[in-house]
N, C-alpha and C. Protein backbone atom coordinates (compact mmCIF):
# COMPACT_ATOMS: atom_id res chain seq x y z
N UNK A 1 0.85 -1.18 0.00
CA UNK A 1 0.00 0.00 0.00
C UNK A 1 0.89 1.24 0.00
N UNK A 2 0.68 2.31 -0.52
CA UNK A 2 1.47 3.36 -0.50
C UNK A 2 0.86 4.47 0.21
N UNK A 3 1.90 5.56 0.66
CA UNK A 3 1.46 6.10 1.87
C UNK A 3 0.95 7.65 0.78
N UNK A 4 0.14 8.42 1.88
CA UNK A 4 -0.08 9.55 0.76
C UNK A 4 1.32 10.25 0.65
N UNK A 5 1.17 10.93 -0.45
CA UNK A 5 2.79 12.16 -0.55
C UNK A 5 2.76 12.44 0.16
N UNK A 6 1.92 13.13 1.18
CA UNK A 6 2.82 14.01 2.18
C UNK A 6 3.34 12.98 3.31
N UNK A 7 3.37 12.00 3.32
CA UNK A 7 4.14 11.00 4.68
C UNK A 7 5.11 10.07 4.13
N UNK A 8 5.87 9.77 4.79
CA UNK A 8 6.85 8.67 4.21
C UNK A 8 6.46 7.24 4.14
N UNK A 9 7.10 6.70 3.33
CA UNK A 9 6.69 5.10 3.50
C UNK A 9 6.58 4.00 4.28
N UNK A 10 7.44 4.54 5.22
CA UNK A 10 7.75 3.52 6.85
C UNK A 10 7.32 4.41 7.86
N UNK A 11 6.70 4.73 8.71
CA UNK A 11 6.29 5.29 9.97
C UNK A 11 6.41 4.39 11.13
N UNK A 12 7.89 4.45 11.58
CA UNK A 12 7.59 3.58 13.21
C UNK A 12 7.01 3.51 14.11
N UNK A 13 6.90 2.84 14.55
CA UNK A 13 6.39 2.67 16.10
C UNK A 13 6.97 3.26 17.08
N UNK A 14 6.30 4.54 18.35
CA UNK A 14 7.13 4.63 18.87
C UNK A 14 7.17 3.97 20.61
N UNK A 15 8.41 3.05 20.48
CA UNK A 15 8.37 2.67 21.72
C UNK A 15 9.85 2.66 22.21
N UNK A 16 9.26 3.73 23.29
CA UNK A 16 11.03 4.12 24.07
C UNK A 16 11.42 2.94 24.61
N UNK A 17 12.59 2.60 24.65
CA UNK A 17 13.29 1.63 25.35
C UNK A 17 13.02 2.06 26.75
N UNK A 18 13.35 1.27 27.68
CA UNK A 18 13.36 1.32 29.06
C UNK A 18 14.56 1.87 29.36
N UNK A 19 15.71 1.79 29.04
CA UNK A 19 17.20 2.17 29.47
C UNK A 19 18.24 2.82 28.00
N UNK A 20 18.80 3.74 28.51
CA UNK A 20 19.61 4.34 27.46
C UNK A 20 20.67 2.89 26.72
N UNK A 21 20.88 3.61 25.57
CA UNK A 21 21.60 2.93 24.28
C UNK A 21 21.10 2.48 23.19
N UNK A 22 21.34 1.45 22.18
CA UNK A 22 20.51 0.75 20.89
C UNK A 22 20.11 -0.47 21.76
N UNK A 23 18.59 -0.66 21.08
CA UNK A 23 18.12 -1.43 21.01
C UNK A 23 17.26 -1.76 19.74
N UNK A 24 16.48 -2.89 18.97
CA UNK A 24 16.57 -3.60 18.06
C UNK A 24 15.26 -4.11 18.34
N UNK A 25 14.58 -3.28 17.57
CA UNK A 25 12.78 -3.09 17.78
C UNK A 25 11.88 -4.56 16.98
N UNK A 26 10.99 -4.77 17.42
CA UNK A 26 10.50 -5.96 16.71
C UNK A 26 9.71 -5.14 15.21
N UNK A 27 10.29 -4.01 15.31
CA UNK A 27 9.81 -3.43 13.58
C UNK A 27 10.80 -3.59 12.85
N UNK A 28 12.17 -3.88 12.83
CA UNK A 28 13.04 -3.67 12.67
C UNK A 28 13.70 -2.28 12.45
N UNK A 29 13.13 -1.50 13.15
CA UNK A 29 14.28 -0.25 14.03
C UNK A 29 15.27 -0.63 14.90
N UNK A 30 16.00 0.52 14.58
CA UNK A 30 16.98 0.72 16.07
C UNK A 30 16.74 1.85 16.58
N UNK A 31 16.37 1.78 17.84
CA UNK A 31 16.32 2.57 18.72
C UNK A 31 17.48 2.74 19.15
N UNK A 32 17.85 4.12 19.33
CA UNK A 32 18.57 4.91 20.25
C UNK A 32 18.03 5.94 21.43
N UNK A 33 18.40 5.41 22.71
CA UNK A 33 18.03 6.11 23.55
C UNK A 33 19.10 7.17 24.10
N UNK A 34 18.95 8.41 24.43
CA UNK A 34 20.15 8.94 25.26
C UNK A 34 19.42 9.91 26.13
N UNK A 35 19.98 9.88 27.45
CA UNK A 35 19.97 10.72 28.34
C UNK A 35 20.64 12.20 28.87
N UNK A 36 20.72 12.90 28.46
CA UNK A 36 21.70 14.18 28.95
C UNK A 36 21.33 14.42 30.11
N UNK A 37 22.48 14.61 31.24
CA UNK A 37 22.60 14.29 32.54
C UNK A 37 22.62 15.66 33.16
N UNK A 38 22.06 15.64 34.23
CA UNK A 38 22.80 17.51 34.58
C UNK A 38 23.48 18.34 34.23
N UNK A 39 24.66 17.44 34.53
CA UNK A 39 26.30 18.11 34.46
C UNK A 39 26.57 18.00 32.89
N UNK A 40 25.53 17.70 32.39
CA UNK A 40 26.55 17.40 30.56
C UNK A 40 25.80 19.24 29.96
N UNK A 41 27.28 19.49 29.14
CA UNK A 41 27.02 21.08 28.31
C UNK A 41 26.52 20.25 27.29
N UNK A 42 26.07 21.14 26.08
CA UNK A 42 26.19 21.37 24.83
C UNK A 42 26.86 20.23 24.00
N UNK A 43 28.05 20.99 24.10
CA UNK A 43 29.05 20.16 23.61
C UNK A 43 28.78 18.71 24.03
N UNK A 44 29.16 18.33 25.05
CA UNK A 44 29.14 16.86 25.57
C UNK A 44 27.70 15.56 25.18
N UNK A 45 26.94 16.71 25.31
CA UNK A 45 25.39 16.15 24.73
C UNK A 45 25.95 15.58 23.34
N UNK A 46 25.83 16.69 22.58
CA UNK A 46 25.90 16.61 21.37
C UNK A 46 26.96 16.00 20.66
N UNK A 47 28.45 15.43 21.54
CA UNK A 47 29.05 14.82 20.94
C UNK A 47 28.58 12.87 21.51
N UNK A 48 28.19 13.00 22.87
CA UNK A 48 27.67 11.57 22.99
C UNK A 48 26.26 11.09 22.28
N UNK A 49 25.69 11.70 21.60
CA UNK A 49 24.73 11.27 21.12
C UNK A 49 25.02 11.10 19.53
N UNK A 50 26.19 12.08 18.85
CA UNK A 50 26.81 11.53 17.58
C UNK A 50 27.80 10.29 18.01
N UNK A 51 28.28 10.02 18.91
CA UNK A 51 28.90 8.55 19.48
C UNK A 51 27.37 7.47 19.03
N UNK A 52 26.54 7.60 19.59
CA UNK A 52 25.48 6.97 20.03
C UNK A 52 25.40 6.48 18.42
N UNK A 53 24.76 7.41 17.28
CA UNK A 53 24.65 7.44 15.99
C UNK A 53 25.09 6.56 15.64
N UNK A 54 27.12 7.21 15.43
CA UNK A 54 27.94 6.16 14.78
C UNK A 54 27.86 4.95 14.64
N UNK A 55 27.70 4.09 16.77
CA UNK A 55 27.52 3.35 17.00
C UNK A 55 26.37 2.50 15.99
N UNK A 56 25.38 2.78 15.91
CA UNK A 56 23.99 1.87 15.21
C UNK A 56 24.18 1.92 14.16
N UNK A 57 25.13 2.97 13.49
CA UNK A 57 25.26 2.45 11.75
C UNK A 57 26.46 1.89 11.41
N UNK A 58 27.31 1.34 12.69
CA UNK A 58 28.25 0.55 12.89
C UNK A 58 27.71 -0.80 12.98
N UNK A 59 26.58 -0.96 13.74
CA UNK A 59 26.33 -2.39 13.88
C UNK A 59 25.08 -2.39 13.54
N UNK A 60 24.34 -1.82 12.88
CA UNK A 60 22.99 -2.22 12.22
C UNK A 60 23.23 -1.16 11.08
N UNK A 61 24.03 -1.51 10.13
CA UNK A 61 24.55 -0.54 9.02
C UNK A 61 22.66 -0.39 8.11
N UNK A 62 22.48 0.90 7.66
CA UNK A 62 21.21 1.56 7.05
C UNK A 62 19.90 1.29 7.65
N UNK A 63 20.13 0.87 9.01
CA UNK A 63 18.56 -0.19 9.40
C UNK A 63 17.52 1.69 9.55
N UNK A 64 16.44 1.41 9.83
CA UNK A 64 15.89 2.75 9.57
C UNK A 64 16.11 2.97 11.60
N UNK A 65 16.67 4.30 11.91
CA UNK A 65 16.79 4.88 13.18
C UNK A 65 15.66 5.44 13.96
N UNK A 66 15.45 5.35 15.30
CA UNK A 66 14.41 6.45 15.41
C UNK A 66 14.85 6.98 17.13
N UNK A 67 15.13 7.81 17.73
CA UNK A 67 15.87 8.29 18.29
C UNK A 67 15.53 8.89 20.15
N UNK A 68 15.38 8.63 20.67
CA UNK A 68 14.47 9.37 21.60
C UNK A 68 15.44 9.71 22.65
N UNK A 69 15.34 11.11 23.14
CA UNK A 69 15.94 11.67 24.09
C UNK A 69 15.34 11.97 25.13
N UNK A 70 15.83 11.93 26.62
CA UNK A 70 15.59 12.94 27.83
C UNK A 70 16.63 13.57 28.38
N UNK A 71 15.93 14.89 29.06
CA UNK A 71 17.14 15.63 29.25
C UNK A 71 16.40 15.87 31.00
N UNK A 72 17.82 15.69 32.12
CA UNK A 72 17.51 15.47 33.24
C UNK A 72 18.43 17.17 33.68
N UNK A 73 17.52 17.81 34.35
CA UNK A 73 17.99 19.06 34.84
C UNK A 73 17.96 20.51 33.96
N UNK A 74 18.82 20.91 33.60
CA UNK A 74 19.09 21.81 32.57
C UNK A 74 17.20 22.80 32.30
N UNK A 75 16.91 22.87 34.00
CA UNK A 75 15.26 23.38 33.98
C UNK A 75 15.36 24.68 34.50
N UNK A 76 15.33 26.08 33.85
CA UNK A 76 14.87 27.47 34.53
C UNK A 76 14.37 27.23 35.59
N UNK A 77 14.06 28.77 36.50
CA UNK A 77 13.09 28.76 37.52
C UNK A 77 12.07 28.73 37.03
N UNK A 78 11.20 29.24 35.40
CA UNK A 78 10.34 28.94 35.02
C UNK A 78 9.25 27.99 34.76
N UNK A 79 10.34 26.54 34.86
CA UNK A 79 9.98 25.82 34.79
C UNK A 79 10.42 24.81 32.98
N UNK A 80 10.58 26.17 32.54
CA UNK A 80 11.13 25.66 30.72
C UNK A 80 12.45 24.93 30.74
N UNK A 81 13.00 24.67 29.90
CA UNK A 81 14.34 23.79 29.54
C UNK A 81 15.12 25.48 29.35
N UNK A 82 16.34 24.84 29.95
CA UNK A 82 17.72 26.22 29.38
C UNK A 82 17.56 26.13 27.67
N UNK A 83 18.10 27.50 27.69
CA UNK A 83 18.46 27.75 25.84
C UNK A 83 19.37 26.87 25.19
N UNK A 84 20.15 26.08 25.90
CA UNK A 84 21.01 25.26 25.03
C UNK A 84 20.62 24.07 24.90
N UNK A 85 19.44 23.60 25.81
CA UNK A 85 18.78 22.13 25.55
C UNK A 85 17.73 22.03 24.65
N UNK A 86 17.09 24.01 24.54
CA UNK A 86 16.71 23.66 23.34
C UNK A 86 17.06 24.37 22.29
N UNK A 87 18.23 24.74 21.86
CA UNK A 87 19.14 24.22 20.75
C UNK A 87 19.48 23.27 20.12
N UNK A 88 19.77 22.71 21.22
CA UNK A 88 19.96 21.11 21.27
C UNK A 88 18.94 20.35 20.44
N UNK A 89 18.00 20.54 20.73
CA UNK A 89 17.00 20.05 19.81
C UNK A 89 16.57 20.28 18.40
N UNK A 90 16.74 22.29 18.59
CA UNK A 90 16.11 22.42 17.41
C UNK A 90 17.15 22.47 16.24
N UNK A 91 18.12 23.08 16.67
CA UNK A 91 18.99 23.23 15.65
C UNK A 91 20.51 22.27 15.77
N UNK A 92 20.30 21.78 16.82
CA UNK A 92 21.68 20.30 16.70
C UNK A 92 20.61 19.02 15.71
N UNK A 93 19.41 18.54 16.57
CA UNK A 93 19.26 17.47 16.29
C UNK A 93 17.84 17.64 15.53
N UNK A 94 16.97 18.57 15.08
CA UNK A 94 15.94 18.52 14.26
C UNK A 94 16.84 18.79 13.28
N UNK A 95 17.36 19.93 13.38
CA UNK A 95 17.97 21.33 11.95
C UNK A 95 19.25 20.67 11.08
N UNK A 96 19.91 19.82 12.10
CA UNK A 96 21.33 19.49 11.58
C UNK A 96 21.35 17.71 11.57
N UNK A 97 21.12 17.42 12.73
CA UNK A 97 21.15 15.43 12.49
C UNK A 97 19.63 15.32 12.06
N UNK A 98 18.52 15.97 12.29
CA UNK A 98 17.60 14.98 11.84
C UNK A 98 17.67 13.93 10.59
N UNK A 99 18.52 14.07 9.89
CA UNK A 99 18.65 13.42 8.34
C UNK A 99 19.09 12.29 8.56
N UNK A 100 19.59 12.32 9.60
CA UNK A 100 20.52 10.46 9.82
C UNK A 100 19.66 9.85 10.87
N UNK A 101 18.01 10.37 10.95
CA UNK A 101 17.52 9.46 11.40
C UNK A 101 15.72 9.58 11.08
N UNK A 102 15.22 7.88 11.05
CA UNK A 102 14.10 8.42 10.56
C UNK A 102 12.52 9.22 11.56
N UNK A 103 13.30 9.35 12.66
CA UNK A 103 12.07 9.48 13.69
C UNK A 103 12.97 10.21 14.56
N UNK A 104 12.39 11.30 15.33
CA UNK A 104 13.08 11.67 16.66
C UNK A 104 11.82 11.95 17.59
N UNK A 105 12.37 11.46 18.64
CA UNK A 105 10.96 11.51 20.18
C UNK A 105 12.03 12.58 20.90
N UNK A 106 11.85 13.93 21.05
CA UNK A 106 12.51 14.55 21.95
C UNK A 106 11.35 15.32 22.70
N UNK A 107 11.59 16.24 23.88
CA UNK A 107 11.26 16.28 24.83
C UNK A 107 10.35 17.55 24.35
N UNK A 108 10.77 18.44 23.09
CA UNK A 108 10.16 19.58 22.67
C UNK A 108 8.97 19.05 21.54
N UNK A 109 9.00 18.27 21.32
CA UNK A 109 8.40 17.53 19.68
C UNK A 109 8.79 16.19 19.21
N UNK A 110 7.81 14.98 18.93
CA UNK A 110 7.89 14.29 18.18
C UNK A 110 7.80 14.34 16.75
N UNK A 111 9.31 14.20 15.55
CA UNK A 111 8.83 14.35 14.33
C UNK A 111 9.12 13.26 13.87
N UNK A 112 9.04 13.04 12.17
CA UNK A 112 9.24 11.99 11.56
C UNK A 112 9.86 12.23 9.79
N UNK A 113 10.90 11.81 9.83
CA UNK A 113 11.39 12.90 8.52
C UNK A 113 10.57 12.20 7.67
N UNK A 114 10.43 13.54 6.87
CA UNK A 114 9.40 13.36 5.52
C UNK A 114 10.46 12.52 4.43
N UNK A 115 11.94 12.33 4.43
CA UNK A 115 12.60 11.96 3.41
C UNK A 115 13.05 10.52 3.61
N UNK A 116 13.98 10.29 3.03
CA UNK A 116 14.73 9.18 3.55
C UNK A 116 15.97 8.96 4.03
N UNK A 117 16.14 8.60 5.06
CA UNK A 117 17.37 8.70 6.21
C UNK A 117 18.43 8.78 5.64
N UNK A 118 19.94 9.26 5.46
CA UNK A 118 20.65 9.40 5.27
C UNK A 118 21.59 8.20 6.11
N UNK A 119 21.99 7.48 5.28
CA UNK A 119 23.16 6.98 6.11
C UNK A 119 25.04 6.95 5.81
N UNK A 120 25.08 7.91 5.12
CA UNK A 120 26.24 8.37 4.81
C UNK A 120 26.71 9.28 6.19
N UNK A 121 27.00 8.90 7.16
CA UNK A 121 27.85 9.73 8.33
C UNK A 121 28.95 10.35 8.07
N UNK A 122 29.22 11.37 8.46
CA UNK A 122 30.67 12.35 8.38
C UNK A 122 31.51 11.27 9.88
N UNK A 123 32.65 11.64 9.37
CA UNK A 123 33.45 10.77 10.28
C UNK A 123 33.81 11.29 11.66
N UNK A 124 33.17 12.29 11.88
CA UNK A 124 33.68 12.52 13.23
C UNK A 124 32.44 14.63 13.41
N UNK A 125 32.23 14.61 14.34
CA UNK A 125 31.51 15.77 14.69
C UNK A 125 32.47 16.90 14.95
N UNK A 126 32.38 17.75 14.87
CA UNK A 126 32.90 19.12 14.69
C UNK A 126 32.24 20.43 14.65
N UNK A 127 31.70 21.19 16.25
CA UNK A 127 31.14 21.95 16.91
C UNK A 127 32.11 23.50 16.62
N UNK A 128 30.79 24.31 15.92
CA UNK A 128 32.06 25.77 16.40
C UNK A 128 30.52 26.65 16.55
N UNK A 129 31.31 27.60 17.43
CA UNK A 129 29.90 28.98 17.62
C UNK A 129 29.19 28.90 16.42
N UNK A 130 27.82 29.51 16.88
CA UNK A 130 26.78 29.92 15.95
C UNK A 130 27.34 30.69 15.20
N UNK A 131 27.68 31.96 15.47
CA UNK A 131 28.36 32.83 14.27
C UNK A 131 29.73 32.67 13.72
N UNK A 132 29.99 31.47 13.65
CA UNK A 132 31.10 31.25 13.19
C UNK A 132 31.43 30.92 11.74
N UNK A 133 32.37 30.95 10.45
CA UNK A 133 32.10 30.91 9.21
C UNK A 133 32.56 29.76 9.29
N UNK A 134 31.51 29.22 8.30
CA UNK A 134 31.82 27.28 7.76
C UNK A 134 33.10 27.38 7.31
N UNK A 135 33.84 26.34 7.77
CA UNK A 135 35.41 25.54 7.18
C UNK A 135 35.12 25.12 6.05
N UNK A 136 35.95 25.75 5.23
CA UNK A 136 35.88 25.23 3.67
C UNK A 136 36.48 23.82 3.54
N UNK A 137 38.01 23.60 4.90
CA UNK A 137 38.55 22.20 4.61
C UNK A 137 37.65 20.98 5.19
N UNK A 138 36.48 21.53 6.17
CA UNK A 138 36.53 20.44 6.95
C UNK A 138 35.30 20.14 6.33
N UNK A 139 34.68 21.25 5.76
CA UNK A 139 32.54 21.10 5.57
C UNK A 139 32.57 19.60 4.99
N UNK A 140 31.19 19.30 5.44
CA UNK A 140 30.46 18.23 4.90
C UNK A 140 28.99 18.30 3.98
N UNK A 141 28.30 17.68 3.39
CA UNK A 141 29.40 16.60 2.72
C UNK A 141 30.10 17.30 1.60
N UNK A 142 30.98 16.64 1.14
CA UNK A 142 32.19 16.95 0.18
C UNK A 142 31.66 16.73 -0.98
N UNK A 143 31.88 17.55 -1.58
CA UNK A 143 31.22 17.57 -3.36
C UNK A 143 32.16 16.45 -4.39
């Protein structure tokens, strides 16, 4: 059966794992779970959860991903998430990784990419300020 245009062809199931890491869904997903801990910045988030990535297209090479995060602490007096957790979301892991995976469950929004997952990974992550000008040696991907 085919899905209408506007949705993709596979729509997972979403069921969080019980405990952080991959796990190996009876849809045949991989789930990735990760936790960002109090004490973890920006940076640290965002480089253990491209660890996390690598990992599942290391050992379940193209399987379709779907991703779910919690983030423990990192809460205003308001009651909202700090500005960098949701960065973190919108523009680390909707804006910039969503492509290398086909589903993300995060704490701001559940989406589901309209395309098809990318599994061509850059070999290693590489963080610089927002206003900072793209590296011509390092950008990805390479033409």
């Amino acid at each position: 059966m085919n899905a209408p245009s506007n949705r993709p062809d596979f729509v997972p199931e979403y069921n969080k794992p019980d405990a952080p890491g991959l796990h190996m869904q009876f849809d045949n997903t991989v789930s990735l779970y990760h936790v960002v801990e109090g004490d973890d910045d920006f940076k640290t988030a965002a480089q253990n959860i491209f660890s996390l990535l690598t990992e599942a297209q290391e050992k379940f090479p193209d399987w379709p991903r779907v991703f779910y995060l919690d983030i423990e602490g990192h809460v205003r007096d308001d009651g909202r998430l700090t500005e960098d957790m949701v960065e973190l979301q919108q523009e680390f892991l909707i804006a910039a990784m969503g492509k290398f995976f086909t589903a993300l469950a995060l704490p701001l929004v559940s989406v589901v990419n309209p395309d098809d997952q990318v599994n061509d990974l850059p070999d290693e992550l590489v963080l610089q300020p927002p206003d900072a000008e793209l590296p011509n040696d390092t950008a990805w991907p390479k033409e």
